[in-house]
N, C-alpha and C. Protein backbone atom coordinates (compact mmCIF):
# COMPACT_ATOMS: atom_id res chain seq x y z
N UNK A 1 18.26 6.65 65.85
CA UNK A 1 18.74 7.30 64.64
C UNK A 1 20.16 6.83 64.34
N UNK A 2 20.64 6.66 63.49
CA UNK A 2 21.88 6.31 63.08
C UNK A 2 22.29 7.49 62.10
N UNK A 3 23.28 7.78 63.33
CA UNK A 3 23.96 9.36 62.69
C UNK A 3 24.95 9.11 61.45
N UNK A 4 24.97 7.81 60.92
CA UNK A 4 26.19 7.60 60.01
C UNK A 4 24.92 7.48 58.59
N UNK A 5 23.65 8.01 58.47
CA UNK A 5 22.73 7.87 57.39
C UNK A 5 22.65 9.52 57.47
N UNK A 6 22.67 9.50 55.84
CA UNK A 6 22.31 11.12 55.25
C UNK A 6 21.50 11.10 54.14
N UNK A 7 20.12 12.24 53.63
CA UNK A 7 19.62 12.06 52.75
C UNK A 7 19.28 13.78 52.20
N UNK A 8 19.95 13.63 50.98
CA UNK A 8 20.41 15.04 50.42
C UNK A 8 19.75 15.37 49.31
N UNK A 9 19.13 16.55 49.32
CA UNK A 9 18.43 16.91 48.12
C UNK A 9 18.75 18.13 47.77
N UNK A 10 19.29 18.71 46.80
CA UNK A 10 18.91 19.83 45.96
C UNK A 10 18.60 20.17 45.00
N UNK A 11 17.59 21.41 44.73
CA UNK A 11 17.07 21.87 43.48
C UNK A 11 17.99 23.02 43.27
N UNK A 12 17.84 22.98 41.40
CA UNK A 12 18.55 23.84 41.03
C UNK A 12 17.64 24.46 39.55
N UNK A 13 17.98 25.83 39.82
CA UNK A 13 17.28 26.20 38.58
C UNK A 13 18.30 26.97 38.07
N UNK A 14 18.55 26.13 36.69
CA UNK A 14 19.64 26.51 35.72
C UNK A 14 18.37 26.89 34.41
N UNK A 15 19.54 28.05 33.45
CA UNK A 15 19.07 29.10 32.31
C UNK A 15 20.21 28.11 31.16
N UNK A 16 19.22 26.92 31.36
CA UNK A 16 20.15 26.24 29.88
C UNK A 16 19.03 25.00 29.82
N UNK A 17 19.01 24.91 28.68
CA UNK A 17 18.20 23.50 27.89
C UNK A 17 18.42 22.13 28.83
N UNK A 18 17.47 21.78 29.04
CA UNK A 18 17.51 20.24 29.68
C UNK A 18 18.31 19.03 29.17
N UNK A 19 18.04 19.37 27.63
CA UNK A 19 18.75 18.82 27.12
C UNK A 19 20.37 18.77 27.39
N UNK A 20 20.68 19.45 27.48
CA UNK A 20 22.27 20.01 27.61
C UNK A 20 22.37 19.83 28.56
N UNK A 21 21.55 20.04 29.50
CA UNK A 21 22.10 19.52 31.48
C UNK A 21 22.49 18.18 30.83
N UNK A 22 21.14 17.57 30.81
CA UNK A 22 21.67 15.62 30.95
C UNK A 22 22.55 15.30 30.06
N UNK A 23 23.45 15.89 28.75
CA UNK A 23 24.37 15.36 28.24
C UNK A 23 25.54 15.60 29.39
N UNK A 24 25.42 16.64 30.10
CA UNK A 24 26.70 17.04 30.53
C UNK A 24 26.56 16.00 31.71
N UNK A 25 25.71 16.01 32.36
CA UNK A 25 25.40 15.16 33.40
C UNK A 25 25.85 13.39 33.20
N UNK A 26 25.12 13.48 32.19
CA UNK A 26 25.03 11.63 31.87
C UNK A 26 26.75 11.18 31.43
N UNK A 27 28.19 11.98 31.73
CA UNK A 27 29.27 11.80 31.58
C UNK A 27 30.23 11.86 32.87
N UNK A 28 30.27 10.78 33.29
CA UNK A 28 30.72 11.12 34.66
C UNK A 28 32.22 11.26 34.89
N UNK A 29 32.44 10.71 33.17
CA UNK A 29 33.73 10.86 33.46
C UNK A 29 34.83 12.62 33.17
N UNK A 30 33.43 13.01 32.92
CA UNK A 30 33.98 14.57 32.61
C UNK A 30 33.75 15.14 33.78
N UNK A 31 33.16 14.56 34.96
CA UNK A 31 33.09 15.56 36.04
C UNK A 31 34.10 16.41 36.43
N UNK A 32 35.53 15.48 36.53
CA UNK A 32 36.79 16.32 37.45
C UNK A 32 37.06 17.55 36.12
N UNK A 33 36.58 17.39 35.08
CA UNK A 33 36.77 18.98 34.08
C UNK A 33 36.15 20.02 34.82
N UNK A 34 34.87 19.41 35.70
CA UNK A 34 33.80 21.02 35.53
C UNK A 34 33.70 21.23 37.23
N UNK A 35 33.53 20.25 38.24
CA UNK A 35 33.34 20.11 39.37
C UNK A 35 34.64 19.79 40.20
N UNK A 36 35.20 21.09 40.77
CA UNK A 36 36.61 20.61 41.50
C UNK A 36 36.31 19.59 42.60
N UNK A 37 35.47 19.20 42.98
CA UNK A 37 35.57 18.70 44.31
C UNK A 37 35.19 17.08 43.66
N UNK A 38 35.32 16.70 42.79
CA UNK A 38 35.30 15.93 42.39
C UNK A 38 36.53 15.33 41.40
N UNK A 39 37.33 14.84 42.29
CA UNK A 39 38.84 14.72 41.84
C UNK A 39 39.37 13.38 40.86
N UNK A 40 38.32 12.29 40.96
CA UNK A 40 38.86 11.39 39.66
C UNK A 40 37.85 10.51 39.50
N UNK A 41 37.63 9.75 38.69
CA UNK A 41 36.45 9.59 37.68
C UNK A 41 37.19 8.18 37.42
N UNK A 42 36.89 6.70 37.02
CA UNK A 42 37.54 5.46 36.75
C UNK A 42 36.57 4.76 35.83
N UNK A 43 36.18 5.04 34.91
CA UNK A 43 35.45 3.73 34.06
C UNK A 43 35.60 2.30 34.51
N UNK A 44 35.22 1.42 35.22
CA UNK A 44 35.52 0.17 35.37
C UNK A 44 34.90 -0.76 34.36
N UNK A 45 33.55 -0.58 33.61
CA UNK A 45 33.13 -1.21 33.06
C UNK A 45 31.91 -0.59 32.18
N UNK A 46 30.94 -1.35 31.52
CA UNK A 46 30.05 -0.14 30.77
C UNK A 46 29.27 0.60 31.56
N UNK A 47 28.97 0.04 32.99
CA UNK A 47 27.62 0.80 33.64
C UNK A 47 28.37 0.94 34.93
N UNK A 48 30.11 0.57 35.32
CA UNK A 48 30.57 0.96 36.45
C UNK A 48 31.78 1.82 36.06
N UNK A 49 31.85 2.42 37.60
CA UNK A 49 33.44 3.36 37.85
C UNK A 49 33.76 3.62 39.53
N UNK A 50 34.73 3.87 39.44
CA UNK A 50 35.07 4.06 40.68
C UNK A 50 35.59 6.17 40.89
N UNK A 51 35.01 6.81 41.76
CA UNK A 51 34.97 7.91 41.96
C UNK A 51 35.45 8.20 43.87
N UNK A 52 36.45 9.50 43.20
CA UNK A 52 37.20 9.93 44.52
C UNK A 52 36.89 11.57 44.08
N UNK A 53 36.52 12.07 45.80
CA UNK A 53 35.96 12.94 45.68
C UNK A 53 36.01 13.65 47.18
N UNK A 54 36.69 15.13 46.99
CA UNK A 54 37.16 15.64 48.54
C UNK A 54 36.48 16.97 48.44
N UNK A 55 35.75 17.66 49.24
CA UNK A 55 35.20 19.03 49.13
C UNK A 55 36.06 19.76 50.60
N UNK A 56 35.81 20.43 51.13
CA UNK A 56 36.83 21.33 52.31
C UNK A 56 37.59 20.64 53.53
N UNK A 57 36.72 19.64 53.85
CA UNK A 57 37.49 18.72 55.20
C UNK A 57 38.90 17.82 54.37
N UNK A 58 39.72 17.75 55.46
CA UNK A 58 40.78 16.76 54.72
C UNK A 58 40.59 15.56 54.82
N UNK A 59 39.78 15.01 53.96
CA UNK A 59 39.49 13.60 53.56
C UNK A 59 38.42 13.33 51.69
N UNK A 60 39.37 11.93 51.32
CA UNK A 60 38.62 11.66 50.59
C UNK A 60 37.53 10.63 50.37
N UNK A 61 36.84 10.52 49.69
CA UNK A 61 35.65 9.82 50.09
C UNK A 61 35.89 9.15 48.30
N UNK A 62 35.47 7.57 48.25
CA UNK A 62 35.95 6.70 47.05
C UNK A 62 34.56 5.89 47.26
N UNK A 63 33.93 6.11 46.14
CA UNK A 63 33.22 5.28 45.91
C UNK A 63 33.19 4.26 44.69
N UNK A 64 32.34 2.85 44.58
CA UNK A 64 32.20 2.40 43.23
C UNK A 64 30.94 2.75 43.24
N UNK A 65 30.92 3.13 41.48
CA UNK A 65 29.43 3.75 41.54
C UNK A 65 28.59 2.74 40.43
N UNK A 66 27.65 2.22 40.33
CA UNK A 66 27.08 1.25 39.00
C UNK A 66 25.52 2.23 38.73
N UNK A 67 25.57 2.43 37.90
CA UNK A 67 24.37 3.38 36.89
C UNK A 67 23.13 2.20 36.97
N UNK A 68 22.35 2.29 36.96
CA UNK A 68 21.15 1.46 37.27
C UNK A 68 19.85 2.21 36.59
N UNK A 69 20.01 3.54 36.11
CA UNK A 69 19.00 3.88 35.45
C UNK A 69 19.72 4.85 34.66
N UNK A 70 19.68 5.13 33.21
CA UNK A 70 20.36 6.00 32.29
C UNK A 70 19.03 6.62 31.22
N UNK A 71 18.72 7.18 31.56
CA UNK A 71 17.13 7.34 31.00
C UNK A 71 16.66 9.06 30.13
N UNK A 72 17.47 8.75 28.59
CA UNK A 72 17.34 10.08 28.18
C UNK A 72 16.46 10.77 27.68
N UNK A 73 15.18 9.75 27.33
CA UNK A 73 13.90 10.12 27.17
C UNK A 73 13.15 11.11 28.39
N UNK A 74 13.05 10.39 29.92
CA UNK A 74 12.48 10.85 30.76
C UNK A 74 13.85 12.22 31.63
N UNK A 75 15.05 11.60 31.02
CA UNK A 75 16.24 12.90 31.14
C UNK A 75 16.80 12.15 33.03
N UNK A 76 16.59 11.26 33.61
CA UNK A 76 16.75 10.64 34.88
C UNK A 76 18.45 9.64 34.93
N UNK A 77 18.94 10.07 35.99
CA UNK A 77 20.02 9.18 35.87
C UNK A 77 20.15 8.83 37.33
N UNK A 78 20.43 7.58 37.56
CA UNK A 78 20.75 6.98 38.65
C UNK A 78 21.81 6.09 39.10
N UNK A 79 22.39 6.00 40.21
CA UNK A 79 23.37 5.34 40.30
C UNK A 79 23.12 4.69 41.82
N UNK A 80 23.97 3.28 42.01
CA UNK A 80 24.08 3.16 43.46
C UNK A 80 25.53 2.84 43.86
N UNK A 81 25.89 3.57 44.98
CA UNK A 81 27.14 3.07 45.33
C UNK A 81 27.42 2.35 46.58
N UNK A 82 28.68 1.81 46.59
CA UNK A 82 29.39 1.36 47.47
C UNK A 82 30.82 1.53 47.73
N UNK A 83 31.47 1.34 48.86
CA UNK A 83 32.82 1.63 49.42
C UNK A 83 32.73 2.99 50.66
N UNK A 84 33.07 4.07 50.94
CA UNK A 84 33.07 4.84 51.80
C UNK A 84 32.06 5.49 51.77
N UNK A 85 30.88 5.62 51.03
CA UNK A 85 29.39 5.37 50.98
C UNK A 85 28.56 4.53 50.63
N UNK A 86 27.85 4.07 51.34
CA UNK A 86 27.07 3.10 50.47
C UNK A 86 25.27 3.64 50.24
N UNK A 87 24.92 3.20 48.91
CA UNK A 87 23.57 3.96 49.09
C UNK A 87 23.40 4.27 47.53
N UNK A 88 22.71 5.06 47.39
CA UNK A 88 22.20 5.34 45.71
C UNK A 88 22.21 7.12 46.06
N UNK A 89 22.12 7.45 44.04
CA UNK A 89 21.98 9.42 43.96
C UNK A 89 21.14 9.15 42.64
N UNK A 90 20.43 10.48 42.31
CA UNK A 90 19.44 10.43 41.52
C UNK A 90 20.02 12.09 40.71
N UNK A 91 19.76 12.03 39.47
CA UNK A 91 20.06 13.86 38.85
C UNK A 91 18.36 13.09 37.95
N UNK A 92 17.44 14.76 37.92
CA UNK A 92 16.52 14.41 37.42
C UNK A 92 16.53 15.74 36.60
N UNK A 93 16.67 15.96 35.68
CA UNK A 93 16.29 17.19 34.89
C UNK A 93 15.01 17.33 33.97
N UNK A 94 14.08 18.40 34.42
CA UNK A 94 12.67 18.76 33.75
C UNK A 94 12.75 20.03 33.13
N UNK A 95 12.02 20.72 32.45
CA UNK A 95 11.80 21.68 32.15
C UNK A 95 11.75 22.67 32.70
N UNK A 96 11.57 23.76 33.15
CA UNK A 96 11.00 24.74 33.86
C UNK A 96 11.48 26.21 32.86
N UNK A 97 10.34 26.50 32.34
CA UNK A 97 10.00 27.90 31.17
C UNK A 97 10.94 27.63 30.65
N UNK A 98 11.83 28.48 30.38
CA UNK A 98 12.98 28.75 29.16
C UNK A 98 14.54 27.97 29.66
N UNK A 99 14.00 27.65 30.95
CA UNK A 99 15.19 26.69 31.50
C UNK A 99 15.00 25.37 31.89
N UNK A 100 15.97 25.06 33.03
CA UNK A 100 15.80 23.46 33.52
C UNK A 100 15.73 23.68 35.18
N UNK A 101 15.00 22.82 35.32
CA UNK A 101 14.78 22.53 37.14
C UNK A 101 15.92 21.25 37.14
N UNK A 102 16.87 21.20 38.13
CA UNK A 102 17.68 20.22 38.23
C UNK A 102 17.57 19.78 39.75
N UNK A 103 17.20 18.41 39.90
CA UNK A 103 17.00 17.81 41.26
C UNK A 103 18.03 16.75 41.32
N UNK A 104 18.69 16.98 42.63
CA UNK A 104 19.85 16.01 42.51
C UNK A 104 18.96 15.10 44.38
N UNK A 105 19.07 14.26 44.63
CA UNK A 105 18.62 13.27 45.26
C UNK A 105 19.85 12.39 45.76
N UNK A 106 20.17 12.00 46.99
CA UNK A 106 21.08 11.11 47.41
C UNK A 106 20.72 10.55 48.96
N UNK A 107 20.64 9.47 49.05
CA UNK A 107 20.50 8.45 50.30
C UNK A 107 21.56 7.65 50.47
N UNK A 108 22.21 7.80 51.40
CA UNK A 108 23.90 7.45 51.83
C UNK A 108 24.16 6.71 53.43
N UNK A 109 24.75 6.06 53.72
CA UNK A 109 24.78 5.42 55.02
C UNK A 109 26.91 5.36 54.37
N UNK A 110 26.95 6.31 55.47
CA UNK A 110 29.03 6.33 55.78
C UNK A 110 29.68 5.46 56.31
N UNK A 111 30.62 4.77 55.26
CA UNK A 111 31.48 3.36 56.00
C UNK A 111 32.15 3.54 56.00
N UNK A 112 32.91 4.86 56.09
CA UNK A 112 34.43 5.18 55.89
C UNK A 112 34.71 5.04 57.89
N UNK A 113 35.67 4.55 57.98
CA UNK A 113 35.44 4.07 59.24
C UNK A 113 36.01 5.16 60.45
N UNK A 114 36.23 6.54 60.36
CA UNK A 114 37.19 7.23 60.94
C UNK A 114 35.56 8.43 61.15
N UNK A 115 35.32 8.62 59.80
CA UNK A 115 34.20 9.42 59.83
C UNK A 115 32.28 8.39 60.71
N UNK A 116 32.51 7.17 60.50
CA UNK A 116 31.72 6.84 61.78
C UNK A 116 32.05 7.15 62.81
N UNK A 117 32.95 6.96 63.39
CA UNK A 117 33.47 7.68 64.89
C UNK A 117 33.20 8.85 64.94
N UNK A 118 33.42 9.06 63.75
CA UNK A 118 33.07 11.11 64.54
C UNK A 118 31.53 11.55 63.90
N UNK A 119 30.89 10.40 64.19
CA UNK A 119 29.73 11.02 63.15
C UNK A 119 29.00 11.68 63.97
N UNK A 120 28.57 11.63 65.51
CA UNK A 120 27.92 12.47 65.96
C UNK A 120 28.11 13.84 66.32
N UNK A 121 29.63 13.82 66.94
CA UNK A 121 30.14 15.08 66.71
C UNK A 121 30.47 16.32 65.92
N UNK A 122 30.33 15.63 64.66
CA UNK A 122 31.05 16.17 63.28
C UNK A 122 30.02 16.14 62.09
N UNK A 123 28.83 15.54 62.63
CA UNK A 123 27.25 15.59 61.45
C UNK A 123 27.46 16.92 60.97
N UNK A 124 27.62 18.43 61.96
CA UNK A 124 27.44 19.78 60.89
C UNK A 124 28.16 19.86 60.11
N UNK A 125 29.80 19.03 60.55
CA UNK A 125 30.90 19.74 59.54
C UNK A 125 30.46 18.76 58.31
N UNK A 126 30.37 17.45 58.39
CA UNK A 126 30.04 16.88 57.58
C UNK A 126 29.10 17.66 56.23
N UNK A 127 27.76 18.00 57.18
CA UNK A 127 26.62 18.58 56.21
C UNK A 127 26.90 19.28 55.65
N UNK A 128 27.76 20.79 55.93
CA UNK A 128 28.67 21.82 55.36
C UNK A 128 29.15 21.28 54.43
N UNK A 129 30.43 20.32 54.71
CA UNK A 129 30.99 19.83 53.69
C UNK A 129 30.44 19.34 52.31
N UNK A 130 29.07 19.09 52.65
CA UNK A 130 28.38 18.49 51.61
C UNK A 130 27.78 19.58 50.89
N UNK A 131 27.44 20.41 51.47
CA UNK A 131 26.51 22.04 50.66
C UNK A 131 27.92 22.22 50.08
N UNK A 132 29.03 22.52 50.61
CA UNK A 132 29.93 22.86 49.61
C UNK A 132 30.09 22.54 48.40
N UNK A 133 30.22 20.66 49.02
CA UNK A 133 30.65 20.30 47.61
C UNK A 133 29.44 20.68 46.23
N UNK A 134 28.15 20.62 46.88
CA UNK A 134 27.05 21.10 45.75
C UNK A 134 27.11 21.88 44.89
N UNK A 135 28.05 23.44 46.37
CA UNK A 135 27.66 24.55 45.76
C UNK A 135 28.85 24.51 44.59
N UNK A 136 29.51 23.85 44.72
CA UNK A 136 31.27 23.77 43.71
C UNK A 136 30.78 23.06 42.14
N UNK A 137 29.64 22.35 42.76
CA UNK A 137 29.15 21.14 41.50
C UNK A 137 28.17 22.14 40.62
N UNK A 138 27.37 23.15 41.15
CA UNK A 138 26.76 23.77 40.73
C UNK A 138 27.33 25.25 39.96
N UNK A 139 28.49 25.59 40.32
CA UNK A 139 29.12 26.67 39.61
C UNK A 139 29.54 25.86 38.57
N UNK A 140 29.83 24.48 38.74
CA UNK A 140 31.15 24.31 37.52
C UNK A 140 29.76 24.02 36.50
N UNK A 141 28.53 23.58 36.63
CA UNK A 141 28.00 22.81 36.19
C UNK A 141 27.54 23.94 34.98
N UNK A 142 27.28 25.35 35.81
CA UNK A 142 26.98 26.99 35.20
C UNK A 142 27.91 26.87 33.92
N UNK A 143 29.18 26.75 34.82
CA UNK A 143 30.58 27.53 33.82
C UNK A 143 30.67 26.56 32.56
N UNK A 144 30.27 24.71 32.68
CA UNK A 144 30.60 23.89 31.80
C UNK A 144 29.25 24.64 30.70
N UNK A 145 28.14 24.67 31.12
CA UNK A 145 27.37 24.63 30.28
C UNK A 145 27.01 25.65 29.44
N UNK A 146 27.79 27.13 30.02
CA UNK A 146 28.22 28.45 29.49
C UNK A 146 28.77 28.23 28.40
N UNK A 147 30.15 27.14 28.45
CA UNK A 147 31.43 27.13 27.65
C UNK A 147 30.34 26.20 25.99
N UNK A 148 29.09 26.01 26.13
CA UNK A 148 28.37 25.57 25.34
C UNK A 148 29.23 24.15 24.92
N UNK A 149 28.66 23.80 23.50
CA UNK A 149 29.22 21.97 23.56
C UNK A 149 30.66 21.83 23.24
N UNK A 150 31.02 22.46 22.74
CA UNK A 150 32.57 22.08 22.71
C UNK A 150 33.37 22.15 24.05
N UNK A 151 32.99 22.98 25.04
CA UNK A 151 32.92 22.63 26.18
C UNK A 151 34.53 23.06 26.90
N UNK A 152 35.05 23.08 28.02
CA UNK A 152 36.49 22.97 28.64
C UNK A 152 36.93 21.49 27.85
N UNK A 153 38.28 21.62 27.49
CA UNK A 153 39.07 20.16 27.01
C UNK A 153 39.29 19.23 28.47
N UNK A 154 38.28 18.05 27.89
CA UNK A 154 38.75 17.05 28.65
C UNK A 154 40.26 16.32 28.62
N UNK A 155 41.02 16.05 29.45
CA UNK A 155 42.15 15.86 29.36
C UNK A 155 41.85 14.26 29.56
C-alpha cells in the first residue's frame, strides 16, 4: 500500500437548483469568497491555475490545477493536478427532487515532501484534515448559494 495515495468521496445533498451549484462551482476563482480553507485561486491560463489551500494542520498544500472536462450540459467538472498533489477531482451535480445531489470525487498521491515522511503516522490527522476542509467547502458552498446570484463581492 502506499500510504502517500488517498481517494476521497463525498455526497452532498444541497436544497438549491443544480443549476446554480455548477455555476458556482464551475468558478474556481471565486472559491477563496465562499470556502475558507481555500486561500488563493491563480488563473494561469484558459483551462489552468494554480491553487493554495490550508484546512486545520499548519501547512499549505499548492497545487496546479488544468480543467480537462467543463461539461454544463451533463453539469460535470474535472480537473487534474500537480505539485504537492498530484492526481485528478471530479464535482458532479444531478438532480435529486427539488434539490441537487453533489458528488465531489478525488484521487491524489502526496508529493509534498515533509508530509510523505509522516504519512504513515499522520494518515488520521491527514484524513481529518481533509473532512474538515469538506465540511468548510460545504457550509460556504450553503451560505454562497443562500446569498442567491449576486452572491458575497468577489474582491
Amino acid at each position: 500500500m502506499d500510504w502517500s495515495q488517498y481517494r476521497f468521496r463525498s455526497a452532498w445533498r444541497l436544497d438549491a437548483e443544480p443549476d446554480a451549484v455548477y455555476r458556482v462551482l464551475e468558478r474556481p476563482d471565486h472559491y477563496p469568497v465562499w470556502w475558507p480553507q481555500v486561500r488563493e485561486v491563480r488563473q494561469t491560463g484558459d483551462t489552468t491555475g494554480t491553487l493554495r489551500f490550508r484546512s486545520v494542520l499548519p501547512y499549505d498544500l499548492v497545487v496546479r490545477a488544468e480543467s480537462v472536462r467543463h461539461d454544463p450540459r451533463s453539469r460535470v467538472l474535472e480537473a487534474v493536478m500537480t505539485g504537492d498533489l498530484e492526481g485528478w477531482f471530479r464535482w458532479t451535480v444531478r438532480p435529486s427532487g427539488s434539490g441537487t445531489h453533489l458528488l465531489y470525487e478525488q484521487e491524489v498521491v502526496v508529493r509534498k515532501p515533509l508530509m510523505r515522511l509522516l504519512a504513515v503516522p499522520c494518515r488520521p490527522f491527514f484524513l481529518a484534515n481533509h473532512a474538515l476542509m469538506m465540511r468548510g467547502g460545504r457550509r460556504g458552498l450553503l451560505a454562497r448559494l443562500a446569498a442567491g446570484p449576486a452572491g458575497p463581492q468577489v474582491v
